[in-house]
N, C-alpha and C. Protein backbone atom coordinates (compact mmCIF):
# COMPACT_ATOMS: atom_id res chain seq x y z
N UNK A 1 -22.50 -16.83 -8.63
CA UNK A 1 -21.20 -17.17 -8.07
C UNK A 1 -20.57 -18.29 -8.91
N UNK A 2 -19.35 -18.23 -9.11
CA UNK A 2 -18.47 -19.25 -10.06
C UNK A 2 -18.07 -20.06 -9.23
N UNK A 3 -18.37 -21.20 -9.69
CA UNK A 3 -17.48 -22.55 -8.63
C UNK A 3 -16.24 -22.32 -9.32
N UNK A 4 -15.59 -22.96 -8.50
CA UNK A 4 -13.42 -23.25 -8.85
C UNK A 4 -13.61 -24.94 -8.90
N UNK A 5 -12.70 -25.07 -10.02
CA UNK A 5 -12.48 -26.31 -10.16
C UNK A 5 -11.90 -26.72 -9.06
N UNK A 6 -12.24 -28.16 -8.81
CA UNK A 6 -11.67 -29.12 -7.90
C UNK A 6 -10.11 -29.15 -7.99
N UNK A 7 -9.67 -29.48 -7.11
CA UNK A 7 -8.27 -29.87 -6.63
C UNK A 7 -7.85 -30.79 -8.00
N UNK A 8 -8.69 -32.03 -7.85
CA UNK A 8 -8.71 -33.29 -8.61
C UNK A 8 -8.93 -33.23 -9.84
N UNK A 9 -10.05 -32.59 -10.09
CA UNK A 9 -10.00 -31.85 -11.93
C UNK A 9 -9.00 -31.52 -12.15
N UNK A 10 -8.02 -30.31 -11.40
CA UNK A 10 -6.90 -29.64 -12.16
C UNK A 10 -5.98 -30.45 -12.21
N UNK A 11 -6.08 -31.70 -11.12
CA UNK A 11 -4.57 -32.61 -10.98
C UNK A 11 -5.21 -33.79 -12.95
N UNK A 12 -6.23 -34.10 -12.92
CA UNK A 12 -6.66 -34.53 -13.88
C UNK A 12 -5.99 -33.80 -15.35
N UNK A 13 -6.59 -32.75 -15.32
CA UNK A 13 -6.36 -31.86 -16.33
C UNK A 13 -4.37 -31.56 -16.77
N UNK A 14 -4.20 -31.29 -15.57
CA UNK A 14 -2.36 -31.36 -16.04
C UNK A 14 -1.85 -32.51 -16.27
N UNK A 15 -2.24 -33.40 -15.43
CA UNK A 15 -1.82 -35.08 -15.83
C UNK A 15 -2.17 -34.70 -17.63
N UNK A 16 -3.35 -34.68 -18.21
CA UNK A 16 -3.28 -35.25 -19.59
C UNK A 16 -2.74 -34.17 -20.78
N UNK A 17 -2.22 -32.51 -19.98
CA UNK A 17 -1.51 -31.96 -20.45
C UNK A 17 -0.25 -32.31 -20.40
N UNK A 18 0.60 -32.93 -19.46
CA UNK A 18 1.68 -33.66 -19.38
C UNK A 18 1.78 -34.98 -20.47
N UNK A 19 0.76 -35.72 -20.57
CA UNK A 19 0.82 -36.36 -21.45
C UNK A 19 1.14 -36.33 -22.57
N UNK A 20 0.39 -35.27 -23.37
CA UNK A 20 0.23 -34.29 -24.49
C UNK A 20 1.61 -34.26 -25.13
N UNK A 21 2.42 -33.15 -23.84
CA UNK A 21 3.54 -32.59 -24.05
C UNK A 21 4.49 -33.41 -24.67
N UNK A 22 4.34 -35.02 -23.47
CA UNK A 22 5.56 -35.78 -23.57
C UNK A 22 5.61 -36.22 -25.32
N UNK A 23 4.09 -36.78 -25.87
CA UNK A 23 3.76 -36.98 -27.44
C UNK A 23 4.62 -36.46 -28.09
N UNK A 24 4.26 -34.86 -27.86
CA UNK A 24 5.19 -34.13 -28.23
C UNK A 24 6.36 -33.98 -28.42
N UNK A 25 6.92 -34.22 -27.55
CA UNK A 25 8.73 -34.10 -27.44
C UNK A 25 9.48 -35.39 -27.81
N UNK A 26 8.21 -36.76 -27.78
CA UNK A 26 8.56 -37.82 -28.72
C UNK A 26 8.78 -37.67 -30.06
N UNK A 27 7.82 -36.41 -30.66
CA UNK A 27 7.90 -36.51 -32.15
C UNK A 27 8.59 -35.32 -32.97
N UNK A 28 9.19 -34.77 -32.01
CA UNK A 28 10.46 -33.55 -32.56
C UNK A 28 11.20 -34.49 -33.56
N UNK A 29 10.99 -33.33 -34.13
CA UNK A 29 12.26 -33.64 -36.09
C UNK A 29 13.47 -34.16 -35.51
N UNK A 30 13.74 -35.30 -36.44
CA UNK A 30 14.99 -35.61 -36.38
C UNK A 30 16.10 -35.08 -36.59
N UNK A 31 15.65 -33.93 -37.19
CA UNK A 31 16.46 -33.29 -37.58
C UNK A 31 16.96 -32.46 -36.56
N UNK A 32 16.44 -32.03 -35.51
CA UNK A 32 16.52 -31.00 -34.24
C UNK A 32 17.96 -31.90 -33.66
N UNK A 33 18.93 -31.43 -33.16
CA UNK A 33 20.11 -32.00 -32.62
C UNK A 33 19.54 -32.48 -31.43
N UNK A 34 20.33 -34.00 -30.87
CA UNK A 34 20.47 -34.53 -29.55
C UNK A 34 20.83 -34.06 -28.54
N UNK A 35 20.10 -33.73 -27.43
CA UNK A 35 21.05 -33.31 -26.18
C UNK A 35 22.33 -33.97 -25.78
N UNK A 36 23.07 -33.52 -25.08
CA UNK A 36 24.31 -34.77 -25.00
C UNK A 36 24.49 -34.61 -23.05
N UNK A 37 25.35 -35.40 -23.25
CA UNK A 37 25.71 -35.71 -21.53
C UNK A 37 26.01 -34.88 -20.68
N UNK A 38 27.34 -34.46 -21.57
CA UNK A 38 27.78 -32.64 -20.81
C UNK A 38 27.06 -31.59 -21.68
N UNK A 39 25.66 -31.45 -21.47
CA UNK A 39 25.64 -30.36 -22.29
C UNK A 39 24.31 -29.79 -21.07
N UNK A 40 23.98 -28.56 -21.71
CA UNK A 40 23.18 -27.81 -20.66
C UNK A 40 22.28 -27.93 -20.01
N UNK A 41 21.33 -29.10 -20.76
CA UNK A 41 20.12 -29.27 -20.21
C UNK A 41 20.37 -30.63 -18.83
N UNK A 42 21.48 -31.03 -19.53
CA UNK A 42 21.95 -32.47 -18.53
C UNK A 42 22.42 -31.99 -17.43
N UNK A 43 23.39 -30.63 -17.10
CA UNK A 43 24.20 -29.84 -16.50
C UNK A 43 23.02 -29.55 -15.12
N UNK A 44 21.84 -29.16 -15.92
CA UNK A 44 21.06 -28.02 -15.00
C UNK A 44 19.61 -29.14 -14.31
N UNK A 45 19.39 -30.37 -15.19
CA UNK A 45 18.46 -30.85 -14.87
C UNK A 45 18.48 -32.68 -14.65
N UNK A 46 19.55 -32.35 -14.02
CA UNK A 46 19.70 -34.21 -13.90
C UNK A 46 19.97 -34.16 -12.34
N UNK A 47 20.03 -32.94 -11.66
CA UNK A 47 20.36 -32.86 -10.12
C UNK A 47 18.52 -33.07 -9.94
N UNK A 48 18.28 -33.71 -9.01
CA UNK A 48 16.70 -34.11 -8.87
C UNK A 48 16.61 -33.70 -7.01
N UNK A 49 17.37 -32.91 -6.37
CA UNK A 49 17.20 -32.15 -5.06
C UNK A 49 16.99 -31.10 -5.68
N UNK A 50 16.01 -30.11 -4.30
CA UNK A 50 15.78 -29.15 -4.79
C UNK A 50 16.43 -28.11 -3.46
N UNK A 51 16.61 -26.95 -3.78
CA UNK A 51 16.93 -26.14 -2.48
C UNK A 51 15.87 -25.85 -1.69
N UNK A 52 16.08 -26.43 -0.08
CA UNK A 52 15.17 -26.93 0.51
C UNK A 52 14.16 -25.72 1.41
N UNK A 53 15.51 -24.71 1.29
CA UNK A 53 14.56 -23.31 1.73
C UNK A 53 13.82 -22.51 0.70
N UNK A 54 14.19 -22.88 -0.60
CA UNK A 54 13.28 -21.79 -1.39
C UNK A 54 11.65 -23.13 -1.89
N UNK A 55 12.62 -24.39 -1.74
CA UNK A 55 11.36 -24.95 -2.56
C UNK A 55 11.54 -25.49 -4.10
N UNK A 56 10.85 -26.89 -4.34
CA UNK A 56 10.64 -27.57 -5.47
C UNK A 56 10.85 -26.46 -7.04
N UNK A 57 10.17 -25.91 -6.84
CA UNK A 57 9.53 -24.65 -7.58
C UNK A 57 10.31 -23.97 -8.17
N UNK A 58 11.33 -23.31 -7.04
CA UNK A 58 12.78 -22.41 -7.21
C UNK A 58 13.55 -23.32 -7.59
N UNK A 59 13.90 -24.06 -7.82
CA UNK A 59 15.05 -24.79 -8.12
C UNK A 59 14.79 -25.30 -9.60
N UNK A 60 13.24 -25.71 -9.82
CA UNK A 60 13.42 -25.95 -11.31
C UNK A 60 13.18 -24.74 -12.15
N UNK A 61 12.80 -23.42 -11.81
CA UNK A 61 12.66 -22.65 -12.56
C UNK A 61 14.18 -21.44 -12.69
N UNK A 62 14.95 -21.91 -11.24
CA UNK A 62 16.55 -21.73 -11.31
C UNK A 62 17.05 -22.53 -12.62
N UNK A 63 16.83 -23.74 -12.93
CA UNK A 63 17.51 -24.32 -13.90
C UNK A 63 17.08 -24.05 -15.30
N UNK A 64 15.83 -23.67 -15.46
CA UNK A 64 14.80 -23.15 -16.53
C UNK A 64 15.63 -21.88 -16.67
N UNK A 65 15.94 -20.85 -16.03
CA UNK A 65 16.29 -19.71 -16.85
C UNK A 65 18.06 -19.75 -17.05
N UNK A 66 18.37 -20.93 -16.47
CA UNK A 66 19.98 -20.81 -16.89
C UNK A 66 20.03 -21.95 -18.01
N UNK A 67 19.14 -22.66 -18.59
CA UNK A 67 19.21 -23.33 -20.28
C UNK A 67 18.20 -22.54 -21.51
N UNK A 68 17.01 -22.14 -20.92
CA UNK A 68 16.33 -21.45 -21.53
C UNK A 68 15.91 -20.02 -22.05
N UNK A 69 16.18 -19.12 -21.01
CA UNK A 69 16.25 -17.62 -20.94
C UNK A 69 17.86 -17.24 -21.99
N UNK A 70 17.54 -16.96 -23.05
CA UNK A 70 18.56 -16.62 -23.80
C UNK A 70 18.01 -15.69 -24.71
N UNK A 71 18.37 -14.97 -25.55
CA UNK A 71 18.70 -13.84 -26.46
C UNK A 71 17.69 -14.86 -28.22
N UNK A 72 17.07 -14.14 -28.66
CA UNK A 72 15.59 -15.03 -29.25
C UNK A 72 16.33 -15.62 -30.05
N UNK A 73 17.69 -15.02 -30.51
CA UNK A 73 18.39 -15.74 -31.67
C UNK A 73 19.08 -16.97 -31.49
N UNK A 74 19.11 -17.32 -29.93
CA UNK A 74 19.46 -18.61 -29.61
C UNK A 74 18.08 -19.15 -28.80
N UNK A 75 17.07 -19.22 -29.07
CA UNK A 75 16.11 -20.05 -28.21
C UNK A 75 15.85 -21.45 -28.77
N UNK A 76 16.24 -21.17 -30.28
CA UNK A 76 16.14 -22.09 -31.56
C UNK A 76 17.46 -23.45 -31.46
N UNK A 77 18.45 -23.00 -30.33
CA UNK A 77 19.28 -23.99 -30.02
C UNK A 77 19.06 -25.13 -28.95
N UNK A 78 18.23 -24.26 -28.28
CA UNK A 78 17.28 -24.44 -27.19
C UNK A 78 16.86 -26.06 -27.40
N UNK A 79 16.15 -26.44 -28.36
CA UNK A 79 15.19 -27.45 -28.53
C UNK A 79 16.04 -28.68 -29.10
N UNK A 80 16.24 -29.33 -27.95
CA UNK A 80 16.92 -30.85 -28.27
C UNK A 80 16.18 -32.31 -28.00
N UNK A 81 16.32 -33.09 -28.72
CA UNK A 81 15.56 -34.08 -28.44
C UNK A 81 16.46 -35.37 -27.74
N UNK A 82 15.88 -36.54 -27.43
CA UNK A 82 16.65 -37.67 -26.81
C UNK A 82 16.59 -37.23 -25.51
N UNK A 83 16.87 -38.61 -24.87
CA UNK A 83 17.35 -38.86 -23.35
C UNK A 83 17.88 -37.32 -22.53
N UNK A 84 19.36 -36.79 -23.19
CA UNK A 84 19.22 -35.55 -22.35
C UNK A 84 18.81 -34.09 -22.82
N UNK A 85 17.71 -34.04 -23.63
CA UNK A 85 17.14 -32.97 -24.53
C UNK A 85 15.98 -32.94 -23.38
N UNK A 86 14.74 -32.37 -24.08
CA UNK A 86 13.91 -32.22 -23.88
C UNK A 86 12.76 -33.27 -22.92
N UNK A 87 13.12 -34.76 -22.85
CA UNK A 87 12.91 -35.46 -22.27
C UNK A 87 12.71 -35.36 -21.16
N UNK A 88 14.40 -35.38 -20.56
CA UNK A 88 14.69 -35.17 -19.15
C UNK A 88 14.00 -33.93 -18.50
N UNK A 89 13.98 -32.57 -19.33
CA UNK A 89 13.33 -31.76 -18.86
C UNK A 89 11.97 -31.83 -18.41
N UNK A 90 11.31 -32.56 -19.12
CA UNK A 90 9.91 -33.64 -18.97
C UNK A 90 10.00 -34.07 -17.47
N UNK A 91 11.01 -34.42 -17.73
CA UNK A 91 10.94 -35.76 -16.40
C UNK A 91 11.05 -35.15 -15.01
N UNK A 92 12.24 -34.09 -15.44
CA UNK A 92 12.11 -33.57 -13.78
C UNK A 92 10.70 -33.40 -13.53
């Protein structure tokens, strides 16, 4: 019989995948453009309520496919760095 990881392992384990990520999105090329204030990712992910009948869940993955879900030739526009880039998306 296979044990299942603990509750606390997996909260462990995503904590230092979150970590990881954030490294990450610190060290995007400078070259990658800045998110800006009015722009999509700020639009969809700076509201920090969530809709209270569907859930935490639905609401950020509502905002996930209206900046991210695009056509492959724009996913590459996708990736912005700074405060309202990729950050904030972090943060929610």
């Amino acid at each position: 019989m296979s044990q299942s990881t603990s509750p606390q392992i997996q909260k462990q384990q995503l904590e230092k995948l979150l970590q990881k990520l954030s490294g990450l999105i610190k060290k995007l090329l400078t070259t990658l453009p800045c998110g800006a204030k009015d722009g999509l990712i700020a639009k969809y992910f700076t509201d920090q309520q969530h809709n209270t009948t569907e859930g935490p869940h639905y609401t950020f993955n509502w905002a996930w496919e209206h900046v991210f879900q695009v056509l492959d030739d724009q996913k590459e526009l996708c990736v912005m760095r700074g405060k309202y880039g990729l950050e904030l998306v972090h943060a929610y």
